[in-house]
N, C-alpha and C. Protein backbone atom coordinates (compact mmCIF):
# COMPACT_ATOMS: atom_id res chain seq x y z
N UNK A 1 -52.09 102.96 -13.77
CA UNK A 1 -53.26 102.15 -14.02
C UNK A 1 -53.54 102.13 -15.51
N UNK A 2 -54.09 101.17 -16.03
CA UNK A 2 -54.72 101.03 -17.18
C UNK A 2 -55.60 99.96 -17.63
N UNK A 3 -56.31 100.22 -18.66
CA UNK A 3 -57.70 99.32 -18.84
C UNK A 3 -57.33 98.49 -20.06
N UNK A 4 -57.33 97.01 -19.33
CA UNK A 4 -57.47 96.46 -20.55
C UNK A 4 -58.75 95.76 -20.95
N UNK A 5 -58.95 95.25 -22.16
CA UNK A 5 -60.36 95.01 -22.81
C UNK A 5 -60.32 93.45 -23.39
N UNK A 6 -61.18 92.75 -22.81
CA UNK A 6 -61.42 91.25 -23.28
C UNK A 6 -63.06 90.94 -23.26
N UNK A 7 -63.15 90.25 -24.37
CA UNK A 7 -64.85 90.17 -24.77
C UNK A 7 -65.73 91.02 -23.92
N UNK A 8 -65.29 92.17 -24.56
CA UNK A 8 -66.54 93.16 -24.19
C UNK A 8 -66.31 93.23 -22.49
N UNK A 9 -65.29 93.09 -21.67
CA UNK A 9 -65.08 93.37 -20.61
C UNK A 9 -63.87 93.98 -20.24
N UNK A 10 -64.22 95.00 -19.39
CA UNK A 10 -62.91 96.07 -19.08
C UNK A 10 -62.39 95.49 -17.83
N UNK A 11 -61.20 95.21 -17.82
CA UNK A 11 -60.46 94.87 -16.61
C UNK A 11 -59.58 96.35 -16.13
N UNK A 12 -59.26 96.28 -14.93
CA UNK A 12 -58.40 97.47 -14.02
C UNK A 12 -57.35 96.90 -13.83
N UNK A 13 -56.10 97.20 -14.55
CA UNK A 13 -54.43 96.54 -14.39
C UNK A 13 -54.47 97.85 -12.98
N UNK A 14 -53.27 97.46 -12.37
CA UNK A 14 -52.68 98.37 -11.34
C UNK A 14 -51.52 97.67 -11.40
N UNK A 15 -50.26 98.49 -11.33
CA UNK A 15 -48.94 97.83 -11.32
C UNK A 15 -48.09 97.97 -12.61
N UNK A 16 -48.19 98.56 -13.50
CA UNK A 16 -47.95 99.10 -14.37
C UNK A 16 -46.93 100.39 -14.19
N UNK A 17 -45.52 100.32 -14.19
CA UNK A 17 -44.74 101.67 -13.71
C UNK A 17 -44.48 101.85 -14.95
N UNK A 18 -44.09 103.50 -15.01
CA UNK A 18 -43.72 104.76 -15.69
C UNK A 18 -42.63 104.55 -16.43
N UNK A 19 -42.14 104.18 -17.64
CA UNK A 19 -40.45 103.73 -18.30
C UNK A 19 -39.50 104.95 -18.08
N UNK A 20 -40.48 105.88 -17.98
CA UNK A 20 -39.75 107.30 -18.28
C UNK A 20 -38.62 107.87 -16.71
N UNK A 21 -39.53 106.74 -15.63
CA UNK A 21 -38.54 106.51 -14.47
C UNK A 21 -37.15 106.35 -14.05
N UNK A 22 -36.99 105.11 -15.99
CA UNK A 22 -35.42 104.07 -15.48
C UNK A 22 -34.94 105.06 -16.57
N UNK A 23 -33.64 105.14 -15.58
CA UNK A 23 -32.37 106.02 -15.81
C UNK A 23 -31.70 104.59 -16.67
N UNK A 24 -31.56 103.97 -17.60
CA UNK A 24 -30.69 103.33 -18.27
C UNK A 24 -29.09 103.90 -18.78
N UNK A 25 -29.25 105.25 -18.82
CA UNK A 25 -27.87 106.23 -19.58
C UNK A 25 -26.64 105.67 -18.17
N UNK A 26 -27.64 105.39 -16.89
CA UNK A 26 -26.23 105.61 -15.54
C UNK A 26 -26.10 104.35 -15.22
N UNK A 27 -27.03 103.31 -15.47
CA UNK A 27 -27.33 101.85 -15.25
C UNK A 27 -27.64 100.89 -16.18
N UNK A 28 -26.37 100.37 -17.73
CA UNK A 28 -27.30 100.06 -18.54
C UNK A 28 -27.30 98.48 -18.56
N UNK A 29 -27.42 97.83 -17.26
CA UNK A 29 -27.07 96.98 -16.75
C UNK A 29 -28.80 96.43 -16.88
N UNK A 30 -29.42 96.12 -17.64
CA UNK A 30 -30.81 95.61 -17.90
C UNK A 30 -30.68 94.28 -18.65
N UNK A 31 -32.70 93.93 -18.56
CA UNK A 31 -33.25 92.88 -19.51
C UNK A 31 -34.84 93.14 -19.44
N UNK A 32 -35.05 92.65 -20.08
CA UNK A 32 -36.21 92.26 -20.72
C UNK A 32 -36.81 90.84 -20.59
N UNK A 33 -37.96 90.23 -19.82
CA UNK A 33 -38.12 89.17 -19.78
C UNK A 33 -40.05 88.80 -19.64
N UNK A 34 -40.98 87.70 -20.44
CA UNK A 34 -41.82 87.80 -20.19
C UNK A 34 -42.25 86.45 -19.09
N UNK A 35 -43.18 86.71 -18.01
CA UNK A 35 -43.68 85.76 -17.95
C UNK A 35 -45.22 84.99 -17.96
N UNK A 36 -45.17 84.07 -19.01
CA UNK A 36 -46.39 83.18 -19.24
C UNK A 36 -47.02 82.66 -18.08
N UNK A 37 -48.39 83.19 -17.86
CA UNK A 37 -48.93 82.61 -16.57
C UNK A 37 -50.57 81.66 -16.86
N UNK A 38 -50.83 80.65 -16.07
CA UNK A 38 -52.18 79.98 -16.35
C UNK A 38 -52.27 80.22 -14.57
N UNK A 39 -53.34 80.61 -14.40
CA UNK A 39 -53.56 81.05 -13.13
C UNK A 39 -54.88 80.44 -12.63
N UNK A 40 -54.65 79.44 -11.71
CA UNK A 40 -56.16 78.43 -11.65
C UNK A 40 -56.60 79.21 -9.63
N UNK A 41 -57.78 79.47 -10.50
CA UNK A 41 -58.77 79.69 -9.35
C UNK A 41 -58.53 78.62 -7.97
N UNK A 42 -58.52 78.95 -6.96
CA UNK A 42 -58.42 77.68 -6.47
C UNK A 42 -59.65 77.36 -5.82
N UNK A 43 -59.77 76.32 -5.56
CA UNK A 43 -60.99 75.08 -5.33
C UNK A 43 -62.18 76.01 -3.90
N UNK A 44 -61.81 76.72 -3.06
CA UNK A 44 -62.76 77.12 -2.21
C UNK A 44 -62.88 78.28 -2.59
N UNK A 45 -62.92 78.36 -4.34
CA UNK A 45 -63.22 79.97 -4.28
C UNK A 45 -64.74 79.59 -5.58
N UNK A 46 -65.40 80.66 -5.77
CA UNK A 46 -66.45 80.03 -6.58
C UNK A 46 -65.55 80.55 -7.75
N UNK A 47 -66.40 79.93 -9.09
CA UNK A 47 -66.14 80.40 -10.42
C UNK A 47 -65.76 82.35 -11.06
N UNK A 48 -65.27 82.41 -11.90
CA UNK A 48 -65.09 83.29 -12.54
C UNK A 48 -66.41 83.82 -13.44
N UNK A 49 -67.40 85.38 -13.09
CA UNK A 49 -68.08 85.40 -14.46
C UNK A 49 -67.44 86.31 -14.84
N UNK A 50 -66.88 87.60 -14.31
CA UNK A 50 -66.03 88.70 -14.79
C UNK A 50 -64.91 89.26 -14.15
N UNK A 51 -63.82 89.54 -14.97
CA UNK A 51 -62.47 90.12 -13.91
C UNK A 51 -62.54 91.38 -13.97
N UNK A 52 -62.77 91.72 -12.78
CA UNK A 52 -62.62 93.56 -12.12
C UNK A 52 -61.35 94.05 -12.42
N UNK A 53 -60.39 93.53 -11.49
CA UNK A 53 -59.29 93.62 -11.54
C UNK A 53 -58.09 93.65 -11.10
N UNK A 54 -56.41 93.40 -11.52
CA UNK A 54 -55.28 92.80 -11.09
C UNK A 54 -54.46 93.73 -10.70
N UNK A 55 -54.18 93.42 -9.51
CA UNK A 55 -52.84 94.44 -9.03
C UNK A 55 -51.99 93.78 -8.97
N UNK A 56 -50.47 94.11 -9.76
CA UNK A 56 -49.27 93.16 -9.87
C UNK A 56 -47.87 93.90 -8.73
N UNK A 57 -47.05 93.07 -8.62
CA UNK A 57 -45.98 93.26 -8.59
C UNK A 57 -44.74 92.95 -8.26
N UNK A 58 -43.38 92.99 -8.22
CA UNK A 58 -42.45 92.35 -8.43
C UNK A 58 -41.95 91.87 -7.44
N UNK A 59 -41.61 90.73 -6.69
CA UNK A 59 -40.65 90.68 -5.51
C UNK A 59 -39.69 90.02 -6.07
N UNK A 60 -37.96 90.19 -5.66
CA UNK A 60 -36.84 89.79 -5.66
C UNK A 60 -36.72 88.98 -4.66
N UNK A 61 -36.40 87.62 -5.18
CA UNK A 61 -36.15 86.86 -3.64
C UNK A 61 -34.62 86.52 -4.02
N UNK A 62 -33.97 86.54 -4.91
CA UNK A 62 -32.47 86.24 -4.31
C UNK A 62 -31.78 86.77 -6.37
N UNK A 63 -30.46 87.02 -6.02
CA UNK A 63 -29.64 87.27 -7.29
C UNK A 63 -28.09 87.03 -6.98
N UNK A 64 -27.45 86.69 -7.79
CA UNK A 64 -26.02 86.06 -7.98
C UNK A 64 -25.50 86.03 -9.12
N UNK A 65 -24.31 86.42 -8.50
CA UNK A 65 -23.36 87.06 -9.82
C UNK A 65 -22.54 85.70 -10.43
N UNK A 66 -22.53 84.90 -11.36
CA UNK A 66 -22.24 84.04 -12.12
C UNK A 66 -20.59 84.36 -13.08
N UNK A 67 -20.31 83.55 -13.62
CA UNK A 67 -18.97 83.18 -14.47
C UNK A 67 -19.09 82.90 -15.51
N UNK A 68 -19.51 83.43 -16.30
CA UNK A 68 -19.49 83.22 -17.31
C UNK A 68 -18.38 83.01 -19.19
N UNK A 69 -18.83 82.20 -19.67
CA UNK A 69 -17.74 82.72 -20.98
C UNK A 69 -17.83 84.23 -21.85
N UNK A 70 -16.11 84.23 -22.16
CA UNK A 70 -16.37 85.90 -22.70
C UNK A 70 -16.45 85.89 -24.26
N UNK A 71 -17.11 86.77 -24.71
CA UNK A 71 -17.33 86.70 -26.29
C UNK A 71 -15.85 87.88 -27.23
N UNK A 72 -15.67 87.29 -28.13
CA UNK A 72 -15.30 88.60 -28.57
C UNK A 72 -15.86 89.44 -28.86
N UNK A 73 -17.13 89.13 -30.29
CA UNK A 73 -17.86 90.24 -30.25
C UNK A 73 -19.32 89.95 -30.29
N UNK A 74 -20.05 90.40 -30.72
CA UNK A 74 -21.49 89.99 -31.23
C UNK A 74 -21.82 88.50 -31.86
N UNK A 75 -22.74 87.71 -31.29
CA UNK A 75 -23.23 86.52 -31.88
C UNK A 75 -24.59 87.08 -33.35
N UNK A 76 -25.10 85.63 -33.79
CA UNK A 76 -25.18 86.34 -34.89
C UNK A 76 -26.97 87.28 -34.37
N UNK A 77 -27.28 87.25 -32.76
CA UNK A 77 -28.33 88.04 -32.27
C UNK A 77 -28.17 89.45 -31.70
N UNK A 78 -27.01 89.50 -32.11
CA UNK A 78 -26.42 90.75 -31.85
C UNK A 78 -26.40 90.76 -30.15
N UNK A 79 -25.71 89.59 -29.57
CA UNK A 79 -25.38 89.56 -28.09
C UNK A 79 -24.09 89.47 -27.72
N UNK A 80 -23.86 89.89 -26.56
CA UNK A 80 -22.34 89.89 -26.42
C UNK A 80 -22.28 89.49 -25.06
N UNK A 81 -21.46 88.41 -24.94
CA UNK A 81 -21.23 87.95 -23.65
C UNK A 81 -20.02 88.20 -22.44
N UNK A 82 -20.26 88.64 -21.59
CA UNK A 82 -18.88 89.70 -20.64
C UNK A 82 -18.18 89.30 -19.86
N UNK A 83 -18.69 87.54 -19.78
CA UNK A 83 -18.15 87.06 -18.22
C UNK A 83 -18.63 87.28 -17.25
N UNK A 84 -19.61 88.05 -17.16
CA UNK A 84 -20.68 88.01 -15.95
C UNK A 84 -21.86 87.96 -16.21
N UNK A 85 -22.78 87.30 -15.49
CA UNK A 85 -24.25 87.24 -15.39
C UNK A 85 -24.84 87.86 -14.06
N UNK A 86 -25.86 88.55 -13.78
CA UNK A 86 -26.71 88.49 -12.25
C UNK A 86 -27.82 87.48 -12.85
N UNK A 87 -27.91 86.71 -11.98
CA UNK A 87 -29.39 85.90 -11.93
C UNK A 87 -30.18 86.46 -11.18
N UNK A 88 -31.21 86.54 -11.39
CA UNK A 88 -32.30 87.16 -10.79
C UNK A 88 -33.43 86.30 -10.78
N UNK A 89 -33.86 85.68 -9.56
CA UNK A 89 -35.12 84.79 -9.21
C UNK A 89 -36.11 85.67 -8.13
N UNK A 90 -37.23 85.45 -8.59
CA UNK A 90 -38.48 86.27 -7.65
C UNK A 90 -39.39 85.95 -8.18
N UNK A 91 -40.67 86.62 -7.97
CA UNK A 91 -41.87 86.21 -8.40
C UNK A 91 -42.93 87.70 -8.37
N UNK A 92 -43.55 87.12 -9.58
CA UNK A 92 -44.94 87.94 -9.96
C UNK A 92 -46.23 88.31 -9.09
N UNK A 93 -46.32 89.11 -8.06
CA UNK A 93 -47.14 88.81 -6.81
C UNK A 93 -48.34 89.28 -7.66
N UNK A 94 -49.28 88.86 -7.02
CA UNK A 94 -50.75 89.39 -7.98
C UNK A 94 -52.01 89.67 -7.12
N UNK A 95 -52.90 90.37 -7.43
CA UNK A 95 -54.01 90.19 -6.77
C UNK A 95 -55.32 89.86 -8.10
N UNK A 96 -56.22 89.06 -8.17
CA UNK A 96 -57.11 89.45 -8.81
C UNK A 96 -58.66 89.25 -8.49
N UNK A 97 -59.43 90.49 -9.01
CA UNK A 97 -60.39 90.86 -8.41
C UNK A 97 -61.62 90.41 -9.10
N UNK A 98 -62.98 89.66 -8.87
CA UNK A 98 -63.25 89.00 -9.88
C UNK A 98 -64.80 89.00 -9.34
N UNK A 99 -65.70 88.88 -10.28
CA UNK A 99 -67.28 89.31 -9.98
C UNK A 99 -67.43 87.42 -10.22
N UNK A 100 -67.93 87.09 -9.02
CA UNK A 100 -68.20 85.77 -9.09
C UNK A 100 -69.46 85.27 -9.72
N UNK A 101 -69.47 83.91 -10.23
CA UNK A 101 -70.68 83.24 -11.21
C UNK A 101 -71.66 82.99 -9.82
N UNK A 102 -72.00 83.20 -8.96
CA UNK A 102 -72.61 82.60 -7.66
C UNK A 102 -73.40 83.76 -7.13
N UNK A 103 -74.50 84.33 -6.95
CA UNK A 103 -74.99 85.86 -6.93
C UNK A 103 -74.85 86.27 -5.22
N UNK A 104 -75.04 85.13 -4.39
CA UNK A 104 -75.22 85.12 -3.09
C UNK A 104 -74.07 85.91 -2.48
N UNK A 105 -72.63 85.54 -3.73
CA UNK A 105 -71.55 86.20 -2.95
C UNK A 105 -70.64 86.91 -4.01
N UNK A 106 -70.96 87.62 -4.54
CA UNK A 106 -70.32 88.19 -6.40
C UNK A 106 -69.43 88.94 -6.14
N UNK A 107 -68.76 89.55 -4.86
CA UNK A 107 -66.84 89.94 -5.40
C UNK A 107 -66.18 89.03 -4.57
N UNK A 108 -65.36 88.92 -5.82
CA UNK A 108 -64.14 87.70 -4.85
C UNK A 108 -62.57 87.98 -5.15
N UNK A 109 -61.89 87.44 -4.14
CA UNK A 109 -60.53 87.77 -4.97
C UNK A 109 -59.28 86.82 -4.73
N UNK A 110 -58.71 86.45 -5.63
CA UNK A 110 -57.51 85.35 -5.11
C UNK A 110 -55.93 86.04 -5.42
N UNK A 111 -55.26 85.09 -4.64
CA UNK A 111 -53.84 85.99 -4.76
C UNK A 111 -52.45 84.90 -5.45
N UNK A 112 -51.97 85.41 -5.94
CA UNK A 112 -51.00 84.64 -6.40
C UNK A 112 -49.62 84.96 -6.39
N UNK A 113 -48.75 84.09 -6.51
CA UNK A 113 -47.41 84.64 -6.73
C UNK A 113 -46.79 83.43 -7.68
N UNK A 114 -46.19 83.99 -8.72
CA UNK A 114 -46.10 83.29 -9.78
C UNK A 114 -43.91 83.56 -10.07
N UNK A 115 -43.57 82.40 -10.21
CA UNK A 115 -42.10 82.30 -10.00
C UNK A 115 -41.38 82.82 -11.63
N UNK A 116 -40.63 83.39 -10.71
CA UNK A 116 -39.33 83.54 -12.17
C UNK A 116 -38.15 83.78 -12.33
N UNK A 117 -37.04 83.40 -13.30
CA UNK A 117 -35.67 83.33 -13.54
C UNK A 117 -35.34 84.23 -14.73
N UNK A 118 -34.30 84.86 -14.30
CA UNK A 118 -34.19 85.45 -15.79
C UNK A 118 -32.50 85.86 -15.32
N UNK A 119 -31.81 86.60 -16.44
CA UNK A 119 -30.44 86.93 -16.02
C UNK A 119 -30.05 88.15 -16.59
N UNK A 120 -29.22 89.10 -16.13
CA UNK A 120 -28.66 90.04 -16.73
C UNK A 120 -27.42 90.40 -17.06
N UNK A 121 -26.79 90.72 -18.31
CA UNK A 121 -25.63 90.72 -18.40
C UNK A 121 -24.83 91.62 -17.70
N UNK A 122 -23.60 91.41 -17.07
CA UNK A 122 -22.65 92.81 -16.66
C UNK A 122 -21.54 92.55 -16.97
N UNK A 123 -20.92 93.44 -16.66
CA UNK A 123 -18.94 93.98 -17.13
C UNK A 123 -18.68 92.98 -15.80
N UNK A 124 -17.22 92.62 -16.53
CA UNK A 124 -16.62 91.69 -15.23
C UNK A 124 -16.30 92.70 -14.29
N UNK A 125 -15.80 93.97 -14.67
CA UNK A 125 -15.72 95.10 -13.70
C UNK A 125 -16.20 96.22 -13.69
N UNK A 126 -16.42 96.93 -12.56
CA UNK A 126 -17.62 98.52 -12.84
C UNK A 126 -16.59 99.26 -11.57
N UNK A 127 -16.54 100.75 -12.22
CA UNK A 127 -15.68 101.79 -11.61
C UNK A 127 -16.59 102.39 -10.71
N UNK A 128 -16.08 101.81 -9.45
CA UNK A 128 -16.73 102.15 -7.83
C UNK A 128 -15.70 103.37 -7.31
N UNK A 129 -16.45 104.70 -6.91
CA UNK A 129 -15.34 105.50 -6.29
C UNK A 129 -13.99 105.36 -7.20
N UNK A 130 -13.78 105.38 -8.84
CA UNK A 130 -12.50 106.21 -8.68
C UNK A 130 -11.88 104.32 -9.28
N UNK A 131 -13.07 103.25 -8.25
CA UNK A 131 -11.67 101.73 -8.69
C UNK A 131 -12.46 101.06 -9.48
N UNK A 132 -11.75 100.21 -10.13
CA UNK A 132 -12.07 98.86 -10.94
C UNK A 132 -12.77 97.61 -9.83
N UNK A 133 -14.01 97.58 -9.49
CA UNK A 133 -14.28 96.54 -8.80
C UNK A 133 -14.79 95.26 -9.47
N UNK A 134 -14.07 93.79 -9.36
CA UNK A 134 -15.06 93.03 -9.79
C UNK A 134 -16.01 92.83 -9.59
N UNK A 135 -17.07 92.64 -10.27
CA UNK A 135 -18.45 92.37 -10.18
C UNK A 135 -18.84 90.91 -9.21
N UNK A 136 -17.91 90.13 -9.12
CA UNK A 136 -18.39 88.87 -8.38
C UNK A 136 -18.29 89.50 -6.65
N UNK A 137 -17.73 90.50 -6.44
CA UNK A 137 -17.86 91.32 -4.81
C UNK A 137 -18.61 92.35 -4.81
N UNK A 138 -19.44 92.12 -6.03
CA UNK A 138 -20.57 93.51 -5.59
C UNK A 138 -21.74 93.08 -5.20
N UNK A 139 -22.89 93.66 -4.69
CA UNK A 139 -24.02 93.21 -4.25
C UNK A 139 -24.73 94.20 -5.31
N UNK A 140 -25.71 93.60 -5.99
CA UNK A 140 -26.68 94.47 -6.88
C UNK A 140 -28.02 94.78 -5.93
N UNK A 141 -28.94 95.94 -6.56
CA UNK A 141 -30.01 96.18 -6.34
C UNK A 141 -30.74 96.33 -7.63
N UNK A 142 -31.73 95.21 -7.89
CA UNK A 142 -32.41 95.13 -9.12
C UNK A 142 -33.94 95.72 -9.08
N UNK A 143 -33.67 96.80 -9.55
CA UNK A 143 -34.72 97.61 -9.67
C UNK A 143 -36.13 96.78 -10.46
N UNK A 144 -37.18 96.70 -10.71
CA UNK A 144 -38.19 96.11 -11.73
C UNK A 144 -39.62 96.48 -11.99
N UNK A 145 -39.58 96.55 -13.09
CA UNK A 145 -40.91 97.57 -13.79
C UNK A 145 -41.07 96.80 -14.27
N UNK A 146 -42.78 96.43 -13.81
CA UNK A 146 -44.13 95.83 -15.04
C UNK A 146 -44.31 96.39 -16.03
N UNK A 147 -43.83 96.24 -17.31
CA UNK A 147 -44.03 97.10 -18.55
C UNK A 147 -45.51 96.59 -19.09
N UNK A 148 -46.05 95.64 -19.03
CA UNK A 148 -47.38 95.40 -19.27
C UNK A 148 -47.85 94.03 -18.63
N UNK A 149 -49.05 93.90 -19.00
CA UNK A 149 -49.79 92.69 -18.65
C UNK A 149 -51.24 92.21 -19.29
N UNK A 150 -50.86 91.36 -19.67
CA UNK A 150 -51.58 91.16 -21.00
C UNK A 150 -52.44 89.76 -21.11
N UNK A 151 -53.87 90.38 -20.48
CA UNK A 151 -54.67 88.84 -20.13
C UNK A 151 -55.10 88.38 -21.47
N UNK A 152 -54.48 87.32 -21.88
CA UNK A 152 -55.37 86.60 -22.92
C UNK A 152 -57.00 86.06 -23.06
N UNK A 153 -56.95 85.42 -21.73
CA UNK A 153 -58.39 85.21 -22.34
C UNK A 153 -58.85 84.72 -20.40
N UNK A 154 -60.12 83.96 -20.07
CA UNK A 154 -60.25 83.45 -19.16
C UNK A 154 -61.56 82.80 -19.24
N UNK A 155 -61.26 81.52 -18.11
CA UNK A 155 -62.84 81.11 -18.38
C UNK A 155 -63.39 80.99 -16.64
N UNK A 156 -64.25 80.18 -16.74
CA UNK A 156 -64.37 80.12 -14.95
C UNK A 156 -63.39 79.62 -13.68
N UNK A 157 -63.06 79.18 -13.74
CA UNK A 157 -61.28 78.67 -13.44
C UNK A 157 -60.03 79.07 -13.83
N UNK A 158 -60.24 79.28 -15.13
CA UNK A 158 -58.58 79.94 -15.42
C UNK A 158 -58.30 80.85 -15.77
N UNK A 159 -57.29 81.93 -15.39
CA UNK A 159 -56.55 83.51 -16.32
C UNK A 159 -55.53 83.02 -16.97
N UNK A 160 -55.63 83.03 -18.37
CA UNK A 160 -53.82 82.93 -19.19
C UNK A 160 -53.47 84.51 -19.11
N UNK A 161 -52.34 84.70 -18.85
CA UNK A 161 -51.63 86.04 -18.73
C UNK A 161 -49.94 86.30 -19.30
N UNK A 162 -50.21 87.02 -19.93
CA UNK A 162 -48.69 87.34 -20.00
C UNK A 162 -48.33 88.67 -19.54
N UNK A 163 -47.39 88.60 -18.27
CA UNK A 163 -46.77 89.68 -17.86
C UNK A 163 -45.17 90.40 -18.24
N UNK A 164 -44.91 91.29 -18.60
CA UNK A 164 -43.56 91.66 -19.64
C UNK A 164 -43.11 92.68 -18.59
N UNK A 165 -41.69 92.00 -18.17
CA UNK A 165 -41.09 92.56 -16.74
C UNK A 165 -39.60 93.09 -17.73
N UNK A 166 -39.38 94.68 -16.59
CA UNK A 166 -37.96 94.94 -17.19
C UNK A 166 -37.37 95.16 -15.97
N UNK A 167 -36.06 94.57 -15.86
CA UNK A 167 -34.96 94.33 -15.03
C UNK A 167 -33.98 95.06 -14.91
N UNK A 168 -32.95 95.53 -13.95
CA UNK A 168 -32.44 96.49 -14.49
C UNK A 168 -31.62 96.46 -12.76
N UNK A 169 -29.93 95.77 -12.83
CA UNK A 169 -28.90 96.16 -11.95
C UNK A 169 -28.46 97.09 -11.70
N UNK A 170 -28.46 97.72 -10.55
CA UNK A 170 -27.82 98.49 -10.03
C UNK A 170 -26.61 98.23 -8.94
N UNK A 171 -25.52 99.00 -9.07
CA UNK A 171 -24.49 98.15 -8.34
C UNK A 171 -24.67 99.06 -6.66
N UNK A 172 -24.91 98.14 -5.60
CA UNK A 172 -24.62 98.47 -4.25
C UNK A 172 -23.71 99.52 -3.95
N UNK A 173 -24.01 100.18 -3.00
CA UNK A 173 -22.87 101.20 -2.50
C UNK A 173 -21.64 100.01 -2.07
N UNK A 174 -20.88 100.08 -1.90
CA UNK A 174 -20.01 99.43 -0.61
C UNK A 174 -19.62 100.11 0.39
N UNK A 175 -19.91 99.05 1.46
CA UNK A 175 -19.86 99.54 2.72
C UNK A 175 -18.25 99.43 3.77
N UNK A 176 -17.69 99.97 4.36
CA UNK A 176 -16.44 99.58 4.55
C UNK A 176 -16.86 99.56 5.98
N UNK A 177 -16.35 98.34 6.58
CA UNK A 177 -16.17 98.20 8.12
C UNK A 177 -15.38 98.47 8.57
N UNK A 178 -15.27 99.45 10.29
CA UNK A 178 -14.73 99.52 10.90
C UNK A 178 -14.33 99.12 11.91
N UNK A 179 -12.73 98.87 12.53
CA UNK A 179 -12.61 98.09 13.76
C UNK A 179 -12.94 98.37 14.83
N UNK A 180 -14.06 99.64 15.16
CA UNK A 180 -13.95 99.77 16.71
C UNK A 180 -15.08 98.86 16.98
């Protein structure tokens, strides 16, 4: 949890995980990605006078391992390209909690889920048990931490937000089938 502060009002983030969690040394299969949000109240809810506060968090709805071109070395952003990508599409689930302009009925709360794309680089191959597996037959598990969230401003209708998500592949066990 943590408090953030906008004109003299304290909001309650929830959703905020620990960095000190991601093992990067065994998985350094990451990214970094923000997403820009305008978040409109919707129409059967009353106005905004103060935000209590947002509980975030990540859902994965689908990822795919891509083909990419290979670099030799560093571009001039210091990136290097491997021949593989994971795409990673999901969305920003949200809750926010909000002291309404209307006195008759003053906590309210709307929910959102806010879309996003982003990609991560990998090795065309990663040493599974001992082998060289290509990456286009692996199944990832993309781990993802809210590194912050960062309400700009709001008025009675709208939250601008920026939420700063870190990404981070992990390669699937593989599973071997048997014929009985």
């Amino acid at each position: 949890m943590s408090l953030k502060y906008i004109a003299n009002d304290i909001i309650d983030i929830n959703g905020i995980c620990d960095p000190t969690t991601i093992d990067i040394d065994t998985y350094p299969y990451w990214t970094q990605t923000s997403v820009t949000e305008t978040l409109v109240i919707p129409e059967q809810k009353p106005d905004i006078e103060q935000i209590n506060s947002i509980n975030a968090s990540v859902e994965v709805i689908r990822t795919k391992v891509i083909v990419t071109p290979t670099s030799v070395g560093a571009n001039e952003e210091g990136k290097i390209i491997t021949g593989r990508k994971l795409i990673v599409e999901g969305n920003v689930v949200q809750s926010v909690s909000y002291t309404a302009l209307e006195p008759a009925q003053s906590m309210h709360s709307a929910h959102f889920a806010v879309p996003f794309s982003a990609y991560i680089v990998i090795p065309e191959t990663i040493l599974i048990d001992g082998v060289d597996v290509d990456t286009l037959y692996i199944n990832f598990q993309v781990n993802s931490c809210i590194e912050d969230i960062f309400v700009e401003s709001f008025c009675t209708r709208y939250i601008f937000k920026n939420v700063t998500l870190f990404l981070q592949a992990v390669p699937a066990a593989i599973v071997a089938c048997s014929d009985n």
